[in-house]
Protein backbone atom coordinates (compact mmCIF):
# COMPACT_ATOMS: atom_id res chain seq x y z
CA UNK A 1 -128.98 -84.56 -60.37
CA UNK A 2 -131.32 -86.44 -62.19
CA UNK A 3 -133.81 -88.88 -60.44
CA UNK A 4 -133.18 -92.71 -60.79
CA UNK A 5 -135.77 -95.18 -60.30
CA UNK A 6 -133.76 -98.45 -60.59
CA UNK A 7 -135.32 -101.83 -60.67
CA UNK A 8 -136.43 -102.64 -57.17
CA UNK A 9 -139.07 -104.36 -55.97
CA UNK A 10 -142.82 -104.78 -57.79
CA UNK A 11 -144.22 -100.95 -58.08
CA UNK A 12 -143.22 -99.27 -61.15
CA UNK A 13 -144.76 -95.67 -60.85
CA UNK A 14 -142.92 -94.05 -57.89
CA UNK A 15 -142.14 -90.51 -58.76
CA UNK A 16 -140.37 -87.28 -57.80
CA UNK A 17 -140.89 -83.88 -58.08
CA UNK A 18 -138.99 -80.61 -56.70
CA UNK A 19 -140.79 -80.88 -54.28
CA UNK A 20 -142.77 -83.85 -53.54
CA UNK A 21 -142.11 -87.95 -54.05
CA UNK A 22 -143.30 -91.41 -53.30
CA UNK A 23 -142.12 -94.01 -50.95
CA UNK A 24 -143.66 -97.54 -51.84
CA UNK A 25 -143.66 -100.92 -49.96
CA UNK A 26 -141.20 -103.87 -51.68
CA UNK A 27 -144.45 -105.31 -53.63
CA UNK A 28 -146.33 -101.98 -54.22
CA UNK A 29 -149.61 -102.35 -52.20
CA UNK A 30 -148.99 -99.36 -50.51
CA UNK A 31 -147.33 -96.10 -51.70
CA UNK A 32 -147.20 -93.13 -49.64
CA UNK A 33 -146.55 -88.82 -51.20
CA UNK A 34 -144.12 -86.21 -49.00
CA UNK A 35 -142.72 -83.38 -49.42
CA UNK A 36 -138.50 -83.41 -50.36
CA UNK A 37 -138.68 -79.69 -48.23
CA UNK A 38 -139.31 -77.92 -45.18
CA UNK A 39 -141.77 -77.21 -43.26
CA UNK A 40 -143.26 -80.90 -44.01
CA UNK A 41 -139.92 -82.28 -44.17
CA UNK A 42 -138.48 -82.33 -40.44
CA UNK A 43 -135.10 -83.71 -40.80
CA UNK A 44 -133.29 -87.11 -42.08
CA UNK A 45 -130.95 -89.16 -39.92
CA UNK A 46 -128.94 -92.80 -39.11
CA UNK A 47 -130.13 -93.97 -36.18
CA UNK A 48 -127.96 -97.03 -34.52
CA UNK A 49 -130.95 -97.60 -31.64
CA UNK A 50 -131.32 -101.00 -30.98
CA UNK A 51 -134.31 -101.25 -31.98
CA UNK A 52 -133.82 -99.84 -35.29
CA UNK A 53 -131.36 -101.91 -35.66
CA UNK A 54 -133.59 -104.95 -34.61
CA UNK A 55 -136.31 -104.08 -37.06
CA UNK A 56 -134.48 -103.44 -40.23
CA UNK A 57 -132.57 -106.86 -39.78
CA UNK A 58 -129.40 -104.41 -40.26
CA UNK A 59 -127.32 -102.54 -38.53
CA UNK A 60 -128.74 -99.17 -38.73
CA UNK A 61 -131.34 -97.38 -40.35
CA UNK A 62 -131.21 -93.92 -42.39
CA UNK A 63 -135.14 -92.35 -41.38
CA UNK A 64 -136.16 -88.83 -42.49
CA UNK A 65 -139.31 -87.41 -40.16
CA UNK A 66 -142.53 -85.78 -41.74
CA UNK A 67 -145.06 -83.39 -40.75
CA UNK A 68 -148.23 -85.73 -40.62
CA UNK A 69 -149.79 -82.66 -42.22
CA UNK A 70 -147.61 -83.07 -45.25
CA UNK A 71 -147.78 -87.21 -45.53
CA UNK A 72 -150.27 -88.68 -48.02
CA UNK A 73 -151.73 -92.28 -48.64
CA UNK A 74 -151.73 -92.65 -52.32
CA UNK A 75 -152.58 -95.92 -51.68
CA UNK A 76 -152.99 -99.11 -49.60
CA UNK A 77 -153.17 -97.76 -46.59
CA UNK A 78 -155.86 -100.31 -45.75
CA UNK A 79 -152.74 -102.83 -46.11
CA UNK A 80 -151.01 -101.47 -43.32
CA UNK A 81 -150.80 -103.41 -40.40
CA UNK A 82 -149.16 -102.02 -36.95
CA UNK A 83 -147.36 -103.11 -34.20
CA UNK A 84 -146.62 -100.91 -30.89
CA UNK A 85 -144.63 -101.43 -27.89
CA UNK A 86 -142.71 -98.96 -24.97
CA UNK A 87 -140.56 -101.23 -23.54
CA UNK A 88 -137.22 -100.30 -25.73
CA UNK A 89 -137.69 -97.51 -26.73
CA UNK A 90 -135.60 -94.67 -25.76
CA UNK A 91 -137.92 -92.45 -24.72
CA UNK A 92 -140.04 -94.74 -23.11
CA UNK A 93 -142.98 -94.06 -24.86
CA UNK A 94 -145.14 -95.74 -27.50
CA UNK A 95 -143.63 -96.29 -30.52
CA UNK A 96 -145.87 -97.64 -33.53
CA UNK A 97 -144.38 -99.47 -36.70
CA UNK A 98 -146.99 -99.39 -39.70
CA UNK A 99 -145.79 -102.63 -41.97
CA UNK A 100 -147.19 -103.70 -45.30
CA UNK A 101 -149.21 -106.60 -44.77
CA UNK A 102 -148.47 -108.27 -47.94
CA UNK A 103 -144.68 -107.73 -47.88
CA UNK A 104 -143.36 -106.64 -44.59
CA UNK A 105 -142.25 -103.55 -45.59
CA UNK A 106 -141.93 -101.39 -42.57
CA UNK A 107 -143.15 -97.60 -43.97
CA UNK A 108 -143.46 -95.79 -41.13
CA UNK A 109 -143.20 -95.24 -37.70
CA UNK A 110 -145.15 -93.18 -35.02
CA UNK A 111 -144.19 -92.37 -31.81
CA UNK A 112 -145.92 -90.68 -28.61
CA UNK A 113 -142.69 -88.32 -27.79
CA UNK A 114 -143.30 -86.95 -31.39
CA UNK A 115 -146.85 -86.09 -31.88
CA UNK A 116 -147.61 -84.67 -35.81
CA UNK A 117 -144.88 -86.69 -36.93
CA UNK A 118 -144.04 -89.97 -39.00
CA UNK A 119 -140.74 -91.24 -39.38
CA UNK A 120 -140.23 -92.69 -43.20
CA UNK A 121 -137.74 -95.13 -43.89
CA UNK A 122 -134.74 -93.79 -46.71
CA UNK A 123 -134.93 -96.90 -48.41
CA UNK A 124 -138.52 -96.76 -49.04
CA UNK A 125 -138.29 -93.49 -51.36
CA UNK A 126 -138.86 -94.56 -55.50
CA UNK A 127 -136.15 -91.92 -56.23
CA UNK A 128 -132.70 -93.04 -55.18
CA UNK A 129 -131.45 -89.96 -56.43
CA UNK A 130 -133.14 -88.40 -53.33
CA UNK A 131 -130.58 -89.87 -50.75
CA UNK A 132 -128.06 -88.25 -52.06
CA UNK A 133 -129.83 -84.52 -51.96
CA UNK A 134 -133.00 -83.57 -50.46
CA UNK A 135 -133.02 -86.59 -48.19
CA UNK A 136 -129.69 -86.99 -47.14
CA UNK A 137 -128.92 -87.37 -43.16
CA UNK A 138 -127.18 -85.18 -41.13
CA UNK A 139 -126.79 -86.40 -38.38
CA UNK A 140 -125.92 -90.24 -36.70
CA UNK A 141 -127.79 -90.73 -33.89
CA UNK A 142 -127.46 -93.25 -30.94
CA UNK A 143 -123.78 -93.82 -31.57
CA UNK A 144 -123.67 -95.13 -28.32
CA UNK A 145 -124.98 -98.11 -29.74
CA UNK A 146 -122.96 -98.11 -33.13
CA UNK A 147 -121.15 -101.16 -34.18
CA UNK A 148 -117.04 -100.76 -33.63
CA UNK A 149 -116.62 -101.99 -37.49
CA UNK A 150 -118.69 -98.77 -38.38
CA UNK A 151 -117.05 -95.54 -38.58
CA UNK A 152 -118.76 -92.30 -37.96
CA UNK A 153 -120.30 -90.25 -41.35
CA UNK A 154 -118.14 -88.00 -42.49
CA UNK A 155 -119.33 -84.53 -42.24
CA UNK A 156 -121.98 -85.94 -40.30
CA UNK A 157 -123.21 -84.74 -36.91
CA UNK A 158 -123.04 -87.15 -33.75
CA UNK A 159 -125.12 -87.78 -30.64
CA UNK A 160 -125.10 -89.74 -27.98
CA UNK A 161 -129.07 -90.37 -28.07
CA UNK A 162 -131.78 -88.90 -29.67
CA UNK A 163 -131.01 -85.98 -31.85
CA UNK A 164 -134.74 -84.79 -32.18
C-alpha cells in the first residue's frame, strides 16, 4: 500500500520509509523518527484503561510501544512538557505523559513497569497508511473497562488487563 499523508494538522514533512517514519504533534513543533519493525518496534494495541481513555478525551486509544533505543527527536523535544502520576494507573507505578507545549498533543508516554520503552500514540504517525500495516494493533486491552456500545476487534486478541 502506498503511504498517505492527508491534510492534518500544521507539519507538512512527516515521512515513511520501509522501515522507519515520523510521528508529529497537531502544530508541528515536535516530530519524533521510529522504526515500522522489530526489534525497536515492541507491539501496537487499543487500550480501554481509564486513563487512556481520560487523556485522549475518547474512548480508547490505539498505542504502539518502542524500544527507547530505536526512538529519535527530530525535533522539538525542548517543547515537550510532562506530567506524571501513580495513582490510576494499573500497575501502580509512575506513568509519564510527554505533551507538546504549544498544542497539547500527547506524544508519548513512559512508564516505570516498562523501563526502555515509550508508548507512541497511532494517531500521531504522518503516514496513515501505517495503521493499516506495520502499525496495526493486535490486541484490545483492558476490555474490562470497554464501553458496552463498542464491540470487540475482529481478529483481534482480548485481555482482561494489561497485555504487555
Amino acid at each position: 500500500m502506498a503511504p498517505s499523508f492527508p491534510l492534518a494538522g500544521l507539519a507538512s514533512d512527516g515521512w515513511s520509509t520501509d522501515k522507519e517514519a515520523t510521528a508529529t504533534c497537531f502544530c508541528g513543533a515536535v516530530q519524533l523518527a521510529f522504526p515500522i519493525e522489530g526489534p525497536g518496534l515492541i507491539n501496537s494495541f487499543v487500550c480501554h484503561c481509564s486513563d487512556c481513555r481520560k487523556i485522549t478525551a475518547s474512548m480508547f486509544a490505539s498505542n504502539f510501544t518502542i524500544d527507547d533505543r530505536y526512538l529519535r527527536h527530530v525535533r522539538g523535544k525542548e517543547n515537550l512538557k510532562t506530567f506524571a502520576q501513580s495513582k490510576t494507573i494499573g500497575s501502580g507505578k509512575l506513568m509519564t505523559n510527554h505533551f507538546c507545549a504549544t498544542c497539547g498533543s500527547l506524544m508519548y508516554r513512559v512508564g516505570e513497569a516498562f523501563p526502555g520503552q515509550s508508548i507512541l500514540r497511532l494517531g500521531t504517525v504522518d503516514d496513515f497508511q501505517l495503521s493499516e500495516t506495520k502499525l496495526k494493533p493486535t490486541v484490545e486491552q483492558f476490555t474490562k473497562t470497554r464501553v458496552a456500545w463498542c464491540n470487540p476487534i475482529e481478529g483481534m486478541g482480548q485481555s482482561n488487563g494489561m497485555s504487555m
